[in-house]
N, C-alpha and C. Protein backbone atom coordinates (compact mmCIF):
# COMPACT_ATOMS: atom_id res chain seq x y z
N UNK A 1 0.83 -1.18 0.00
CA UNK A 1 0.00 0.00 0.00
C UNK A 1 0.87 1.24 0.00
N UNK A 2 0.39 2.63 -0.68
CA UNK A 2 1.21 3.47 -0.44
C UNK A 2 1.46 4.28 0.88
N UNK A 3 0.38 3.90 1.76
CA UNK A 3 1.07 4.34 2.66
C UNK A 3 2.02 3.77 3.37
N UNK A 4 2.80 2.54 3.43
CA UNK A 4 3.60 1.62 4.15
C UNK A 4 5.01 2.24 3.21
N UNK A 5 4.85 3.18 2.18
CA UNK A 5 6.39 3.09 1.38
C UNK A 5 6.48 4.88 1.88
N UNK A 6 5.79 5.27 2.88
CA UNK A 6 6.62 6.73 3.46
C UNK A 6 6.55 6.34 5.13
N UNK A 7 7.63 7.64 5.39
CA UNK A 7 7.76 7.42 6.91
C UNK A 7 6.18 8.27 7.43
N UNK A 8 5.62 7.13 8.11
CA UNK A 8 4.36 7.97 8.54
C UNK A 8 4.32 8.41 9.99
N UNK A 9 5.81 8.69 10.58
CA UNK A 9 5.69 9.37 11.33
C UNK A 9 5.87 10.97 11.64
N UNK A 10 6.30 11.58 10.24
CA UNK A 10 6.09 12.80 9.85
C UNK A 10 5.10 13.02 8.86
N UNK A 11 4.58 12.45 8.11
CA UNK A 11 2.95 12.44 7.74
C UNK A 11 2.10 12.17 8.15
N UNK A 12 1.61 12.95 9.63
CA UNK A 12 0.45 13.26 10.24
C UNK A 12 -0.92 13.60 9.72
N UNK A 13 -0.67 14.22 8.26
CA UNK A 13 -1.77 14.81 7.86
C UNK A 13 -2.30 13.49 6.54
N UNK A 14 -1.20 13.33 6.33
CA UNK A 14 -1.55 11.87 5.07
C UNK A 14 -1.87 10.58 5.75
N UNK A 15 -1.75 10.53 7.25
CA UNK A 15 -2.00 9.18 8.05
C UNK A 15 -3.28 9.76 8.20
N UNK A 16 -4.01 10.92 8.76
CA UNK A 16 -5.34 10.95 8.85
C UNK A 16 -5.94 10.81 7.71
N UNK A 17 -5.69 11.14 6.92
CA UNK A 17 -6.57 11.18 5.16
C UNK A 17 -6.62 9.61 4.81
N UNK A 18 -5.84 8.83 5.36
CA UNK A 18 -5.92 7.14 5.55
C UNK A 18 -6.97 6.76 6.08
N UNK A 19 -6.98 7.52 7.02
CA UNK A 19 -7.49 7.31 8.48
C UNK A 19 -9.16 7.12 8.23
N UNK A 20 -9.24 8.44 7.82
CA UNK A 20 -10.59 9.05 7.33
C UNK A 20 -10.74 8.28 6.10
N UNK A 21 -10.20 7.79 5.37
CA UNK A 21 -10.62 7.30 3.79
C UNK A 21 -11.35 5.81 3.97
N UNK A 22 -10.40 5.26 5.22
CA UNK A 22 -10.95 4.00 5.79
C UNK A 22 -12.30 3.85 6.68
N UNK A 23 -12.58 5.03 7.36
CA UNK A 23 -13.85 5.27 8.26
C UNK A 23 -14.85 5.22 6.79
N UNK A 24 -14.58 6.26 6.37
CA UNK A 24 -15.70 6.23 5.65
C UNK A 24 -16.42 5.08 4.94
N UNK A 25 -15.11 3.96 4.71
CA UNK A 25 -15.64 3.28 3.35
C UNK A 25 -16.27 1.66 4.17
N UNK A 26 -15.74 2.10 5.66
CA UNK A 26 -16.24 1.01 7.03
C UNK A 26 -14.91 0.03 6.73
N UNK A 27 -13.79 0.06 6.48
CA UNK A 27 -12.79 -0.70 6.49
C UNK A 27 -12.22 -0.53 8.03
N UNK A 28 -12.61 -1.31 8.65
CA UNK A 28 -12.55 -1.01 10.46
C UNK A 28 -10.85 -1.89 10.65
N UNK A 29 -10.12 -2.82 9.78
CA UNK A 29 -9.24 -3.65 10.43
C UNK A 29 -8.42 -2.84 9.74
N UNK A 30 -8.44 -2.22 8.58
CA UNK A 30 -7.33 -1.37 7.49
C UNK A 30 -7.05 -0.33 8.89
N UNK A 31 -8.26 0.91 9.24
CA UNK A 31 -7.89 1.70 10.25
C UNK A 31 -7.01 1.80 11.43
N UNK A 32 -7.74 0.11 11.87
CA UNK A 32 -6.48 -0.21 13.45
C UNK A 32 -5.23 -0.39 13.08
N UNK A 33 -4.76 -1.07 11.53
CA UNK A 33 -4.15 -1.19 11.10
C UNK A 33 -2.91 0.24 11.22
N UNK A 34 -3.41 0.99 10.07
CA UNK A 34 -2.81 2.20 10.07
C UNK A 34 -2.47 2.66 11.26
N UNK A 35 -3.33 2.52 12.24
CA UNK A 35 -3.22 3.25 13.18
C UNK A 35 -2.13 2.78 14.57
N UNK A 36 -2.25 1.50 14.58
CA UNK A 36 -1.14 0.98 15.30
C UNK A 36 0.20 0.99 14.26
N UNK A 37 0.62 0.86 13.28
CA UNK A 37 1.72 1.50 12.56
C UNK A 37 2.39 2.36 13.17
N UNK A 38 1.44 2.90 13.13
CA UNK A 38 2.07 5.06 13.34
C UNK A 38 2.23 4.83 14.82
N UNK A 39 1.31 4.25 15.59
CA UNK A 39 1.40 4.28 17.22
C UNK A 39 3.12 3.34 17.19
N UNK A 40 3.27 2.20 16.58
CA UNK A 40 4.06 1.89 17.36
C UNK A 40 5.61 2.36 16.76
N UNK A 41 5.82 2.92 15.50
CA UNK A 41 7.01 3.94 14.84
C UNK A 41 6.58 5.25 15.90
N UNK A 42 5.90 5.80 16.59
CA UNK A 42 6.23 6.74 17.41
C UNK A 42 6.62 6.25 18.62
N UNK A 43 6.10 5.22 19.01
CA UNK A 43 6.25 4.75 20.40
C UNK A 43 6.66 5.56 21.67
N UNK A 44 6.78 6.40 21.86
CA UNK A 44 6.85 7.08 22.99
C UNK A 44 5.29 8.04 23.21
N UNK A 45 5.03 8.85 22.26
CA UNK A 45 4.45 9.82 21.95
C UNK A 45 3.12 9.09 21.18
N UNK A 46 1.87 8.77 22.56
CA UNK A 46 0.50 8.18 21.58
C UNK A 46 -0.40 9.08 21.66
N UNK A 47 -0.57 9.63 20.40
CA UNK A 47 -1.45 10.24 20.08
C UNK A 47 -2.77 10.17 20.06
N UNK A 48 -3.59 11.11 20.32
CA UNK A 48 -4.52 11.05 21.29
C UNK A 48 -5.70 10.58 19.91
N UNK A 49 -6.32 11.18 19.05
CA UNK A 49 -6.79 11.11 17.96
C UNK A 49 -6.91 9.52 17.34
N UNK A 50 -5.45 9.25 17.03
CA UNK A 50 -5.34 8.08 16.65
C UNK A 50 -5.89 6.83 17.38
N UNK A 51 -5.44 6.90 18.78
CA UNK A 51 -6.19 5.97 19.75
C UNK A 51 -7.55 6.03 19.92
N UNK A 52 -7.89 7.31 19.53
CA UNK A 52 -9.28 7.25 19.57
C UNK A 52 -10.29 6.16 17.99
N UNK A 53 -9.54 6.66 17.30
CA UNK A 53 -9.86 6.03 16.00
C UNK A 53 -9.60 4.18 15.80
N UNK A 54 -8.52 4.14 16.64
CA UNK A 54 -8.56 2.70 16.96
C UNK A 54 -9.59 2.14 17.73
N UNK A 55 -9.65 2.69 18.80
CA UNK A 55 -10.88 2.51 19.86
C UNK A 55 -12.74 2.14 18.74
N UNK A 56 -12.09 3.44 18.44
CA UNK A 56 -13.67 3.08 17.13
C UNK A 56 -14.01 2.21 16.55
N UNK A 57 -12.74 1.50 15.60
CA UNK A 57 -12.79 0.59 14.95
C UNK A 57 -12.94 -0.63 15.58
N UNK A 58 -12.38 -0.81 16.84
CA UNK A 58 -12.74 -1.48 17.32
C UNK A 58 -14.07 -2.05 17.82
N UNK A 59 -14.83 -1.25 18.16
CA UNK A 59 -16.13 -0.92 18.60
C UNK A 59 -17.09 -1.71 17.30
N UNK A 60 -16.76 -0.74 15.97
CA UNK A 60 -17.37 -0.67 15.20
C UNK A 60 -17.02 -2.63 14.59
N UNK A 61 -16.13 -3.80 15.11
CA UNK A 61 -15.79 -4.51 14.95
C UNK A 61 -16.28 -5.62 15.64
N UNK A 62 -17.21 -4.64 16.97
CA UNK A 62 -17.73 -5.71 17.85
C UNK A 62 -16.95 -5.86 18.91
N UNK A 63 -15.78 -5.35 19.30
CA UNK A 63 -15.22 -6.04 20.47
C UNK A 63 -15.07 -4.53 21.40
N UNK A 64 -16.44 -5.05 22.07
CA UNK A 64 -17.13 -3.82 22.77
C UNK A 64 -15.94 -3.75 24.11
N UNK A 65 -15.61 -5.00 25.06
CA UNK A 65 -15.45 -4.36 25.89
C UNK A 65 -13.77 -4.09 26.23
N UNK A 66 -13.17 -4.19 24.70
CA UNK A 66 -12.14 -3.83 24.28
C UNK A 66 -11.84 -2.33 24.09
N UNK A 67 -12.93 -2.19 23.59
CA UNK A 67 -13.22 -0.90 22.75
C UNK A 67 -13.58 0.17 24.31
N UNK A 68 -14.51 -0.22 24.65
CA UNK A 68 -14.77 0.67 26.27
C UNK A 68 -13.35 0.82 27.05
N UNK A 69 -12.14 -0.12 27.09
CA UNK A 69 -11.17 0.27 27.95
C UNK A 69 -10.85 0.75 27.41
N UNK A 70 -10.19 1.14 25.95
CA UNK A 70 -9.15 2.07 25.25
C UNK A 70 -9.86 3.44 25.52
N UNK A 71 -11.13 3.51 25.53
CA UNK A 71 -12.07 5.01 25.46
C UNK A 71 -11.60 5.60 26.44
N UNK A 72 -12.22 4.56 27.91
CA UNK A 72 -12.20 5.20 29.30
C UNK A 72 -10.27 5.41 29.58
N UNK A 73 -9.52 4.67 28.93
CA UNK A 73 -8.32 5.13 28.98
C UNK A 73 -8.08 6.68 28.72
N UNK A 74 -8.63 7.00 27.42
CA UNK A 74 -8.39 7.83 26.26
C UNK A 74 -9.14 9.13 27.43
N UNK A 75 -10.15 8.81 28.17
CA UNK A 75 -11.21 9.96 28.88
C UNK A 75 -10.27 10.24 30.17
N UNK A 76 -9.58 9.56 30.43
CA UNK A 76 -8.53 9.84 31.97
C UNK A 76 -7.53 10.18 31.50
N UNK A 77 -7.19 10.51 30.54
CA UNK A 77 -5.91 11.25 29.43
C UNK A 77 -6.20 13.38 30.01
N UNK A 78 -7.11 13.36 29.41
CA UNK A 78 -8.02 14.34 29.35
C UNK A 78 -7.26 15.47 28.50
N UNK A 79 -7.38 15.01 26.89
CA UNK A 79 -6.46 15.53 25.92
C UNK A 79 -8.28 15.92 25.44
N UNK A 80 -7.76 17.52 25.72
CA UNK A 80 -9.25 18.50 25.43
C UNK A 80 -9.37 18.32 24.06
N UNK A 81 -8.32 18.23 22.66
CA UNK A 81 -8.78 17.66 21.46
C UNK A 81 -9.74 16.85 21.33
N UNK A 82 -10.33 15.59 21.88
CA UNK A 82 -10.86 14.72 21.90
C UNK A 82 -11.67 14.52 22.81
N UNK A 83 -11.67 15.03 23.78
CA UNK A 83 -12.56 14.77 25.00
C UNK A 83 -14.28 14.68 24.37
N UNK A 84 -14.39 15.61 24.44
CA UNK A 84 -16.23 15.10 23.48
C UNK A 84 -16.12 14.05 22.78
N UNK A 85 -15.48 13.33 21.38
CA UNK A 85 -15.69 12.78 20.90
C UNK A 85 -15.41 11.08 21.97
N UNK A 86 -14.21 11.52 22.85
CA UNK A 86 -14.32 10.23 23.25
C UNK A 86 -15.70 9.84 24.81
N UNK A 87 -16.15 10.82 24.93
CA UNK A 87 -17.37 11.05 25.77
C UNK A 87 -18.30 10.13 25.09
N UNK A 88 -18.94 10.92 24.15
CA UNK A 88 -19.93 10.53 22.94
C UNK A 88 -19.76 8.91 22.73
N UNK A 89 -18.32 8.49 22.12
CA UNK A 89 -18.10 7.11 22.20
C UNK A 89 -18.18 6.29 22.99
N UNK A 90 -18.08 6.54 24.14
CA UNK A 90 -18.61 5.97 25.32
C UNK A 90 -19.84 6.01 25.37
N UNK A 91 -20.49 6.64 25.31
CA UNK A 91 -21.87 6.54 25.97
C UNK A 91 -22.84 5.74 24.12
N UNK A 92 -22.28 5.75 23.43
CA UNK A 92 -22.28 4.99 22.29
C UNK A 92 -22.43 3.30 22.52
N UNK A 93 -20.68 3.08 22.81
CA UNK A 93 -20.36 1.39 23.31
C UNK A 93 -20.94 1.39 24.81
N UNK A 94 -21.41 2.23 25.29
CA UNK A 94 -22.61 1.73 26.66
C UNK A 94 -23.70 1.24 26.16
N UNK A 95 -24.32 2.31 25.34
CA UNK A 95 -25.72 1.90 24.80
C UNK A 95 -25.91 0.48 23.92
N UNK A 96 -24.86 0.23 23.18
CA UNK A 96 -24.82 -1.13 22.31
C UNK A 96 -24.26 -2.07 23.08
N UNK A 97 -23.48 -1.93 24.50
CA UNK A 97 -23.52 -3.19 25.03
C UNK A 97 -24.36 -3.61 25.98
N UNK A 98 -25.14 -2.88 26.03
CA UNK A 98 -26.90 -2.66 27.09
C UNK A 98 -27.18 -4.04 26.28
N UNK A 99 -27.80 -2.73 24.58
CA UNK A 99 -28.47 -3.69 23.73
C UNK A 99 -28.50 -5.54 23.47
N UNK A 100 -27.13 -5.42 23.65
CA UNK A 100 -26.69 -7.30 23.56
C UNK A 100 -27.07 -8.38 24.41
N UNK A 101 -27.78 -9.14 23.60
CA UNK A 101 -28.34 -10.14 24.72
C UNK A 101 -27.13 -10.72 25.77
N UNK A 102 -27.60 -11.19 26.79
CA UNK A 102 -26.66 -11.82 27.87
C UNK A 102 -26.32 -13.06 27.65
């Protein structure tokens, strides 16, 4: 893929346009994909955004109560970029793991 033939740890803005190209089209394993890439070539420095987008995909993959720890991780961060969206997601993977039978 072309994104695996640049360093995507100074293309921040071309890893989201991945990022986003994959949300949209519901490619949920391409996303975590990308997204642990970049998490683990930065490895010191996890970006708050990205984890969130993993978290999603995850969610959006079914593995709810996977997906709820990375969030509530992501919400005790308290990286004000994201804070709503990872709120919202939570109370999202609450409501759909209500829904699931026992």
């Amino acid at each position: 893929m072309l994104w695996q033939k640049k360093d995507l740890a100074v293309m921040s803005g071309e890893t989201l346009a991945f990022v986003n190209y994959y949300v949209r089209t519901g490619y949920w394993r391409h996303m975590q994909h990308v997204c642990n890439e970049v998490l683990r070539k930065r490895s010191g420095s996890a970006e708050g955004l990205l984890l969130f987008w993993k978290a999603f995909g995850m969610l959006q993959e079914g593995a709810i109560s996977d997906s709820i720890r990375e969030f509530e991780a992501l919400a005790a961060r308290q990286d004000a970029q994201i804070a709503l969206p990872v709120k919202i997601a939570l109370v999202h993977a609450y409501q759909y793991a209500a829904a699931l039978p026992i």
